[in-house]
Protein backbone atom coordinates (compact mmCIF):
# COMPACT_ATOMS: atom_id res chain seq x y z
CA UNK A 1 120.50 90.40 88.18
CA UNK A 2 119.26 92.98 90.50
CA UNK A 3 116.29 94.63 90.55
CA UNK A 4 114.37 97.38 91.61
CA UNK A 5 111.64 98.20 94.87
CA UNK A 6 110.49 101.98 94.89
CA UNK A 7 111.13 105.34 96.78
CA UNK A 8 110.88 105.45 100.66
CA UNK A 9 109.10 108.14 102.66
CA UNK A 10 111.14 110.43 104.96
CA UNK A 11 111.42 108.79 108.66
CA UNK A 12 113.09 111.75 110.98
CA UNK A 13 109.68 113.14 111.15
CA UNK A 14 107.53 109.69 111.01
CA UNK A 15 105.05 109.00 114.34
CA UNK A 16 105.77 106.25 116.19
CA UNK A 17 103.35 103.11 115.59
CA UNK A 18 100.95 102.22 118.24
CA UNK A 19 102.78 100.37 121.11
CA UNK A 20 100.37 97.18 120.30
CA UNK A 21 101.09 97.42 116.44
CA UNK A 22 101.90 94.05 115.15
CA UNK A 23 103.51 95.11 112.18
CA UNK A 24 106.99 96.09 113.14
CA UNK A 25 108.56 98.11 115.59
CA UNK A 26 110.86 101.65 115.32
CA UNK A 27 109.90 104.36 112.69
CA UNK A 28 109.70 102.56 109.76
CA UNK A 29 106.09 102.55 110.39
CA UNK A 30 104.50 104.47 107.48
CA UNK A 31 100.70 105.79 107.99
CA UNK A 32 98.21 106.26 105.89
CA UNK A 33 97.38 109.90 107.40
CA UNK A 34 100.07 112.18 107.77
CA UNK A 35 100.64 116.08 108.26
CA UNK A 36 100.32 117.93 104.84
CA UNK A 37 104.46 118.53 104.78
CA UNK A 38 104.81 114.61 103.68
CA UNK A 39 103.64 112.41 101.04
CA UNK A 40 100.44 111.24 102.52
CA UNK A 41 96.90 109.10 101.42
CA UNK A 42 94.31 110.13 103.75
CA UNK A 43 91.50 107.80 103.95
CA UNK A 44 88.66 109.13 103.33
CA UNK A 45 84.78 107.76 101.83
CA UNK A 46 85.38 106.77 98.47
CA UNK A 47 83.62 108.95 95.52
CA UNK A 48 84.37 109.72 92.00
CA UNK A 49 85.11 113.58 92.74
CA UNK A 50 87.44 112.53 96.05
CA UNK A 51 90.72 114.04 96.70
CA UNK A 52 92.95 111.14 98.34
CA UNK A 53 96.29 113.35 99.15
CA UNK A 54 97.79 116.27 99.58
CA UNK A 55 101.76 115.57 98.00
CA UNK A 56 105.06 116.92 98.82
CA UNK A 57 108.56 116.13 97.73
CA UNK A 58 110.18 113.05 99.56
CA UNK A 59 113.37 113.20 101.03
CA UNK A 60 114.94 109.37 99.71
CA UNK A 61 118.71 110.32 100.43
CA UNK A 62 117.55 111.13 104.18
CA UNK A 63 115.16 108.35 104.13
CA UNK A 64 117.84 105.50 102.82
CA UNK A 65 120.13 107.11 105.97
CA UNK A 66 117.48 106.32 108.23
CA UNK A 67 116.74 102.80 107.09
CA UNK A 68 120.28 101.68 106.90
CA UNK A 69 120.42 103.28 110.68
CA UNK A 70 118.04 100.38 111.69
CA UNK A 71 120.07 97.84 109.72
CA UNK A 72 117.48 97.56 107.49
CA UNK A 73 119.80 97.15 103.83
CA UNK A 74 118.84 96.00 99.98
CA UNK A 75 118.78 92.28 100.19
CA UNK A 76 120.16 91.10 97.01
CA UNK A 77 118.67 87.90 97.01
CA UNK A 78 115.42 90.12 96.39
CA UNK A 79 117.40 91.94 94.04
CA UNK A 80 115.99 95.31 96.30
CA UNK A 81 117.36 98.36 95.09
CA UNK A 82 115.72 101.72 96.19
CA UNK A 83 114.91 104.44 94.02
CA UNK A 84 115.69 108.22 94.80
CA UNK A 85 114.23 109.58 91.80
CA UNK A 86 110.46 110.70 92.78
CA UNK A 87 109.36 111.16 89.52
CA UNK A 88 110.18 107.99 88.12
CA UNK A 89 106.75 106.09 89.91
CA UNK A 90 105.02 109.31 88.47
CA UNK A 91 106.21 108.78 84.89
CA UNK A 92 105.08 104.57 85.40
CA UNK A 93 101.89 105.12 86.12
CA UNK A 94 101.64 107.78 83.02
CA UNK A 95 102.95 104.98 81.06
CA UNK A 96 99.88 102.76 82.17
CA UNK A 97 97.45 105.52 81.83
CA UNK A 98 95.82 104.45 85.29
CA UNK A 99 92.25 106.35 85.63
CA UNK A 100 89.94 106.83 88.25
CA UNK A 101 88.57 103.15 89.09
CA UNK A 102 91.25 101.10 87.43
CA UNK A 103 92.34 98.05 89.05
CA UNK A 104 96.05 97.90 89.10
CA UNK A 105 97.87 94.80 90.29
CA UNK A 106 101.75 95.79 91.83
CA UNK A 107 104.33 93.05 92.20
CA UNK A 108 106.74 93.80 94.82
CA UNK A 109 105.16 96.94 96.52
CA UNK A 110 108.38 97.57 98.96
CA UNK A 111 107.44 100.37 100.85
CA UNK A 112 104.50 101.38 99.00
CA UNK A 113 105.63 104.60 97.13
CA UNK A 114 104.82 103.73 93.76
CA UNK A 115 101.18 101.90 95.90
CA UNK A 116 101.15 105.92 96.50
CA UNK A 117 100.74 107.30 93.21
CA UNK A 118 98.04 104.81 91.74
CA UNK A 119 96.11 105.29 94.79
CA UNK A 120 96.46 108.93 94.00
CA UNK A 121 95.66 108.48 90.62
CA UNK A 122 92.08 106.79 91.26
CA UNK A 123 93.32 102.99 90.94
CA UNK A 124 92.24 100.09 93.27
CA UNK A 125 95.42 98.28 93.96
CA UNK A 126 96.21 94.44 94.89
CA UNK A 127 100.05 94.84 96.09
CA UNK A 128 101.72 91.24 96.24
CA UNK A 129 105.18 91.61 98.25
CA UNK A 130 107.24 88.64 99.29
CA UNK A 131 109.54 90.03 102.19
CA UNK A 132 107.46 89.76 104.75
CA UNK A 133 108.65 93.11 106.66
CA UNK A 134 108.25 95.29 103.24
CA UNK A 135 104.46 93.61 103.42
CA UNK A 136 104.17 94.36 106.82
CA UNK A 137 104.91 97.82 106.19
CA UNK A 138 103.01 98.18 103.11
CA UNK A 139 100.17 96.78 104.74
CA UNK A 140 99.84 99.27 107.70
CA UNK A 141 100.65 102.34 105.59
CA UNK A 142 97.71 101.77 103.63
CA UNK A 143 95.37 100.24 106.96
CA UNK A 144 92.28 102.60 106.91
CA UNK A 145 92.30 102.45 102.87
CA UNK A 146 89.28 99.91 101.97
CA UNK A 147 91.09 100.02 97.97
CA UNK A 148 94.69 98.87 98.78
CA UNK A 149 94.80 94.98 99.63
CA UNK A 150 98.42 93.65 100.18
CA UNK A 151 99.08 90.17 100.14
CA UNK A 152 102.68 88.37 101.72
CA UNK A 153 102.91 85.96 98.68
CA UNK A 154 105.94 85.15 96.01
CA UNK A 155 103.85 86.23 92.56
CA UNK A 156 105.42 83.57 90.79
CA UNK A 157 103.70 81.13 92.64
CA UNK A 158 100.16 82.81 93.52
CA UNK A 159 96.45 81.90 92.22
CA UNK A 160 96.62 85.91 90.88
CA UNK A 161 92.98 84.68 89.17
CA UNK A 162 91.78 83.58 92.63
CA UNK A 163 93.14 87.07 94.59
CA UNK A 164 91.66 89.03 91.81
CA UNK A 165 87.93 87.48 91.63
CA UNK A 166 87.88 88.29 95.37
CA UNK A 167 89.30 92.24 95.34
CA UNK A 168 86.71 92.52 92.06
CA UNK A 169 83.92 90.88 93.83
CA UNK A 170 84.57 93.38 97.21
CA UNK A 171 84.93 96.36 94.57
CA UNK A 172 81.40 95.29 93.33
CA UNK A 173 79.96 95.35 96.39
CA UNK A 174 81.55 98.57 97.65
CA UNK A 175 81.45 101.06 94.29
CA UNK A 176 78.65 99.20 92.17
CA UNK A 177 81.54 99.13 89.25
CA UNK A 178 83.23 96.63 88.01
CA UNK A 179 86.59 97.13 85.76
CA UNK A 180 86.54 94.63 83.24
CA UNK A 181 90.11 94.16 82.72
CA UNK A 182 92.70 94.59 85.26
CA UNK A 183 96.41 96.29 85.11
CA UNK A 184 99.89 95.41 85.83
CA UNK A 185 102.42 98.54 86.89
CA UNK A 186 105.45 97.48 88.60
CA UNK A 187 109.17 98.47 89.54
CA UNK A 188 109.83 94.60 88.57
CA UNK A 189 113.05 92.65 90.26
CA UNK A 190 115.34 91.90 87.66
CA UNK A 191 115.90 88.42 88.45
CA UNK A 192 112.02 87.21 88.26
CA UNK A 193 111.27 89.60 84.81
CA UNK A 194 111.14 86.76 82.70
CA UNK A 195 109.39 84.57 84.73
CA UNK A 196 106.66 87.47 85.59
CA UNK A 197 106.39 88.19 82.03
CA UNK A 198 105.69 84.44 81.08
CA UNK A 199 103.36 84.30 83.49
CA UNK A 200 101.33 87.68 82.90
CA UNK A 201 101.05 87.93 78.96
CA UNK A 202 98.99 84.91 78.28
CA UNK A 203 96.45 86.22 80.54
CA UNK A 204 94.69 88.91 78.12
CA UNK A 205 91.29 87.67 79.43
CA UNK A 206 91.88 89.43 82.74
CA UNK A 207 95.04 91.87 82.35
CA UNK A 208 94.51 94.66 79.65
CA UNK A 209 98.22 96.07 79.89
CA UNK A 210 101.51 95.41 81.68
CA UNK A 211 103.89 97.97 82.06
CA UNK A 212 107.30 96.89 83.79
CA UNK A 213 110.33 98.85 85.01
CA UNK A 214 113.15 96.08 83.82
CA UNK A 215 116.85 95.94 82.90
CA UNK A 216 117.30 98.33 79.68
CA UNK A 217 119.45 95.54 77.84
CA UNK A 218 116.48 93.08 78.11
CA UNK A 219 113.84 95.65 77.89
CA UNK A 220 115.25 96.40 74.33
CA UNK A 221 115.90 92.89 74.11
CA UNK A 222 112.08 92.07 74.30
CA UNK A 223 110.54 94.93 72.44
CA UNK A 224 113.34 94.69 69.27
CA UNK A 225 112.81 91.35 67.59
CA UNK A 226 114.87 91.94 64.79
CA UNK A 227 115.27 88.34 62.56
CA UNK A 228 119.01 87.63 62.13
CA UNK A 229 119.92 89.13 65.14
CA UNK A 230 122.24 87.24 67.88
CA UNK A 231 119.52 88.34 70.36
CA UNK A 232 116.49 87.04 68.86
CA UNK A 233 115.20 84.14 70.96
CA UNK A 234 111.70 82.50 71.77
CA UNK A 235 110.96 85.23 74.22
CA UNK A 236 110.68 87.28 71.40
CA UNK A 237 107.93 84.94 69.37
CA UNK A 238 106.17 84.57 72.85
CA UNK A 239 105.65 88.27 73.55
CA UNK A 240 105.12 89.17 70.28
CA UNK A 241 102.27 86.27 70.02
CA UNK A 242 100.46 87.28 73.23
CA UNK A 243 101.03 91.04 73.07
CA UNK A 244 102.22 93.98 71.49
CA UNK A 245 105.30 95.50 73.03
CA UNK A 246 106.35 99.10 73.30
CA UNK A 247 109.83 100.90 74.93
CA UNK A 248 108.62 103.95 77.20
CA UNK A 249 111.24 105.38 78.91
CA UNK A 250 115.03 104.54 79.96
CA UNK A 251 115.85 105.32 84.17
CA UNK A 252 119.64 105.46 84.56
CA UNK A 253 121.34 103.31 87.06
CA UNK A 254 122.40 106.75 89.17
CA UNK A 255 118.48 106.79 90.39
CA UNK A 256 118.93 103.70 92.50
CA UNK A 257 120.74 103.05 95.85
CA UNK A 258 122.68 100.89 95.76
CA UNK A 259 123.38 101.83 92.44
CA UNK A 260 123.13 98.56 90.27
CA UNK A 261 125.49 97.88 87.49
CA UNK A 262 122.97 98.51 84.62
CA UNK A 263 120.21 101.04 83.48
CA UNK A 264 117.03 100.29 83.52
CA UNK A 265 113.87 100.96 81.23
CA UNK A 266 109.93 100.89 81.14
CA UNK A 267 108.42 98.37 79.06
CA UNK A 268 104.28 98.35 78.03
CA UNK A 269 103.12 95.65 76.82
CA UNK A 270 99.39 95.68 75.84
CA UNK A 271 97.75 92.37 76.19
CA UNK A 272 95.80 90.89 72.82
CA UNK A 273 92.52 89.01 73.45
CA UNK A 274 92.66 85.65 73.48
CA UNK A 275 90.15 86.07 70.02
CA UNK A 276 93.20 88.01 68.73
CA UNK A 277 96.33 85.03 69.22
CA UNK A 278 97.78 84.33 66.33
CA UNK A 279 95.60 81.08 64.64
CA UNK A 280 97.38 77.95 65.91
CA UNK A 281 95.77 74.85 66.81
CA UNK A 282 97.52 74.54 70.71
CA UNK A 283 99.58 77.87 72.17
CA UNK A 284 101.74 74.87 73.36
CA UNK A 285 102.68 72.42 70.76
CA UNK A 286 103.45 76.30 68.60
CA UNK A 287 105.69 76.78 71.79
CA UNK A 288 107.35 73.36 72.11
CA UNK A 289 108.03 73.64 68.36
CA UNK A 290 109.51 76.68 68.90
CA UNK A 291 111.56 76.28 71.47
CA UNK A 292 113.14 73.39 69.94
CA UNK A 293 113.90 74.95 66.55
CA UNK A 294 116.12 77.84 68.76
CA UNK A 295 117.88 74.62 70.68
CA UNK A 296 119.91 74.92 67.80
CA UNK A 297 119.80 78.46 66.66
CA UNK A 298 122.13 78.23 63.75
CA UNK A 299 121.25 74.87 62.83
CA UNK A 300 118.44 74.12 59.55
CA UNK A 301 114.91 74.07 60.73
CA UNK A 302 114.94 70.51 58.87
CA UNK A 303 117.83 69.31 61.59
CA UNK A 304 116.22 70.71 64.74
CA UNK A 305 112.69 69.48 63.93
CA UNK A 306 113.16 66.44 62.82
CA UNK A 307 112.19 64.61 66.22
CA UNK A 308 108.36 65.94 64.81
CA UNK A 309 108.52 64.87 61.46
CA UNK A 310 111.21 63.77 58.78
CA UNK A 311 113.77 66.14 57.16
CA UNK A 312 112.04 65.80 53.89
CA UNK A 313 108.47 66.79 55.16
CA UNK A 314 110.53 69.64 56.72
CA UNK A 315 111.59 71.07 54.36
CA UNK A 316 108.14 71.19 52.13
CA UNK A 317 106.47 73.01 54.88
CA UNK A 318 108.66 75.36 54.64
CA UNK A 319 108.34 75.72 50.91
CA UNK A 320 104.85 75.54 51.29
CA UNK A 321 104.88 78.74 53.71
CA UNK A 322 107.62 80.21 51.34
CA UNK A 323 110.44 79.92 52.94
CA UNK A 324 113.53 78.78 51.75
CA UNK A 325 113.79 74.97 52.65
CA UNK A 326 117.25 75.75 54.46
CA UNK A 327 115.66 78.27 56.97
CA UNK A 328 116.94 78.94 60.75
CA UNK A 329 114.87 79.37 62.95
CA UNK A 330 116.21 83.34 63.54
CA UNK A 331 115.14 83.88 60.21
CA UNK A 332 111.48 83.12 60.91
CA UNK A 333 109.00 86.16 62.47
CA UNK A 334 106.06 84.82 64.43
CA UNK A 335 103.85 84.57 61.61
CA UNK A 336 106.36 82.30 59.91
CA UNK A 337 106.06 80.29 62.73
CA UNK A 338 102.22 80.21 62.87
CA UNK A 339 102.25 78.85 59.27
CA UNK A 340 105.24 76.32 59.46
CA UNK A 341 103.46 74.63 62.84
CA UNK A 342 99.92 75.01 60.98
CA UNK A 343 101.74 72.60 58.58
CA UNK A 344 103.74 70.56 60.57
C-alpha cells in the first residue's frame, strides 16, 4: 500500500552544497540557514525564549519539478509519496501537542519538512530514515542543529530504546532537562503501519503518545472496534489493550504527488502505562489466545480454543464471564477477553 514522506523545500533558489560535501551532489542540498524568503531553521544557542525560524510558504509543485528534473522519483517500494499540502505537517504536530522541550521521535523524515515544524515548535527530534539519500539530506539540512539527530536505519528493525537513552542522555547534559516520556509524530508509509504500530504501543514506559498519518480505511479500521463487525480483528484488542485510540483528521489523496489511490487520515493514539494494561497474567499467552480464537472468526470460541483446553471447560469460562457459551470471538470486547483468558 503506499505511503506517505512529507513536503519538499523549493530548489530553483537553493545554494549549492560545499564542493567537499559528502552528502550528495546538485541542489537537493537543503541547509539549515537560509535567506528569510524560504522555510528555514537557523541554528542558533538553545534557550527556552529562542526563536528557531523565520517561515514562508513552500513552493511543493515547483519543488516536485525540480526533483523529478534530477531523476530523483517516489520509490514505491518505500511507498514515498510527497505531500503538497503545507499545512498538513502543521495540523500533525497540533495533533501531538508538541511543546517546547518535547522529545519527538519521526519515522521516515524524507526531506525533513515535517523535522521542520517540531523543530519550530520547541521539540528535540530523533529522525530514523531508511533511504539512505533522503537521510543524507535530512542529515545536512539540519547539520549545525545540536537537537535534530538522524539516523540511516529501517525502524522496524532498530534498538529505538538504545538510540533514545543516548539522544536523552546528550539532552541532559546539554539543557539540564530531561523529558520523561518521549513522542511519536510521523507521515507513516502505508505498507510498515501495522508493523510500526505493533512495535510502538507496547512501549508506554518510554512513548507517551503516537500520532500517525495512515491510510483512512485502516485508520478507521483501528480506532472503530465495533463487535460484530466484518472488520473487527486482533489489531483491534491489541490497540485497544495498550492504548486509547482517537481519529484526528482525514488528508485527501489530491494532497500527495503521485497521488495514491486512497485518502489518508491522522490517528493519536495515547499510550497507557504499563500499571494501566488490562490485568492479565502474560500480554502474550492473552495475545496467542487471541489470535487463535480470530483464526476462525465465525467459528465457536469452544472450536477454536480447544487446542488450550477441552470444549466443555470452554464453554464454562465463558459462562463464568457471562457470556453465552456459543460466543465468537467478534462478539467479545477486550475486557471479555481479559476475563475468558483469566479463566482459561
Amino acid at each position: 500500500m503506499p505511503s506517505l514522506l512529507h513536503p519538499l523545500l523549493p530548489l530553483s533558489s537553493t545554494p549549492k552544497p560545499p564542493a567537499n560535501s559528502p552528502a550528495y551532489d546538485g541542489p537537493f542540498a537543503v541547509h539549515s540557514t537560509r535567506t528569510k524568503s524560504f522555510h528555514t531553521v537557523a541554528a542558533v544557542p538553545k534557550t527556552t525564549s529562542e526563536t528557531r525560524i523565520n517561515k514562508a510558504e513552500d513552493d511543493y509543485h515547483a519543488t516536485v519539478k525540480a526533483l523529478n528534473s534530477k531523476g530523483r522519483f517516489p520509490r514505491k517500494s518505500l511507498g514515498q509519496h510527497y505531500m503538497l499540502n503545507s499545512e498538513v505537517n502543521d495540523q500533525l504536530v497540533a495533533a501531538a501537542d508538541v511543546q517546547e522541550g518535547d522529545l519527538v521521535v519521526e519515522i521516515g523524515p524524507g526531506t525533513g519538512s515535517l523535522t521542520n515544524v517540531l523543530v519550530n515548535s520547541g521539540a528535540t527530534v530523533l529522525a530514523i530514515e531508511k533511504d539512505p539519500y533522503m537521510a543524507a539530506l535530512v542529515t545536512e539540512r539540519f547539520s549545525s542543529l545540536d537537537y535534530v539527530k538522524v539516523l540511516q536505519e529501517d525502524f522496524t528493525k532498530c534498538h529505538i530504546r538504545s538510540h533514545l537513552s543516548t539522544v536523552l542522555q546528550s539532552r541532559m547534559n546539554s539543557s539540564g532537562v530531561k523529558p520523561k516520556y518521549a513522542k511519536v509524530v510521523s507521515n507513516l508509509p502505508f505498507n510498515i503501519s501495522t508493523e510500526v504500530i505493533k512495535q510502538l504501543l507496547p512501549m508506554g514506559d518510554i512513548f507517551s503518545e503516537v500520532v500517525l498519518l495512515l491510510q483512512e480505511e485502516a485508520a478507521v479500521r483501528m480506532v472503530d472496534s465495533s463487535l460484530r463487525s466484518s472488520e473487527y480483528r486482533p489489531i483491534n484488542i491489541f490497540i485497544n489493550f495498550y492504548s486509547d485510540p482517537e481519529y484526528k483528521f482525514k488528508v485527501p489523496r489530491t494532497n500527495f504527488f503521485p497521488q495514491p489511490k486512497v485518502d489518508a487520515a491522522v490517528v493519536s493514539f495515547r499510550l497507557k502505562q504499563p500499571v494501566d494494561y488490562p490485568p492479565v497474567s502474560s500480554a502474550k499467552s492473552f495475545f496467542s489466545m487471541v489470535n487463535c480464537a480470530f483464526n476462525g472468526k465465525r467459528k465457536m470460541l469452544r472450536k477454536t480454543l480447544q487446542h488450550i483446553c477441552s470444549s466443555l471447560e470452554i464453554e464454562e469460562a465463558l459462562v463464568s464471564a457471562g457470556l453465552p457459551s456459543t460466543s465468537r470471538p467478534e462478539e467479545l470486547a477486550l475486557n471479555d477477553f481479559v476475563r475468558l483468558h483469566n479463566l482459561i
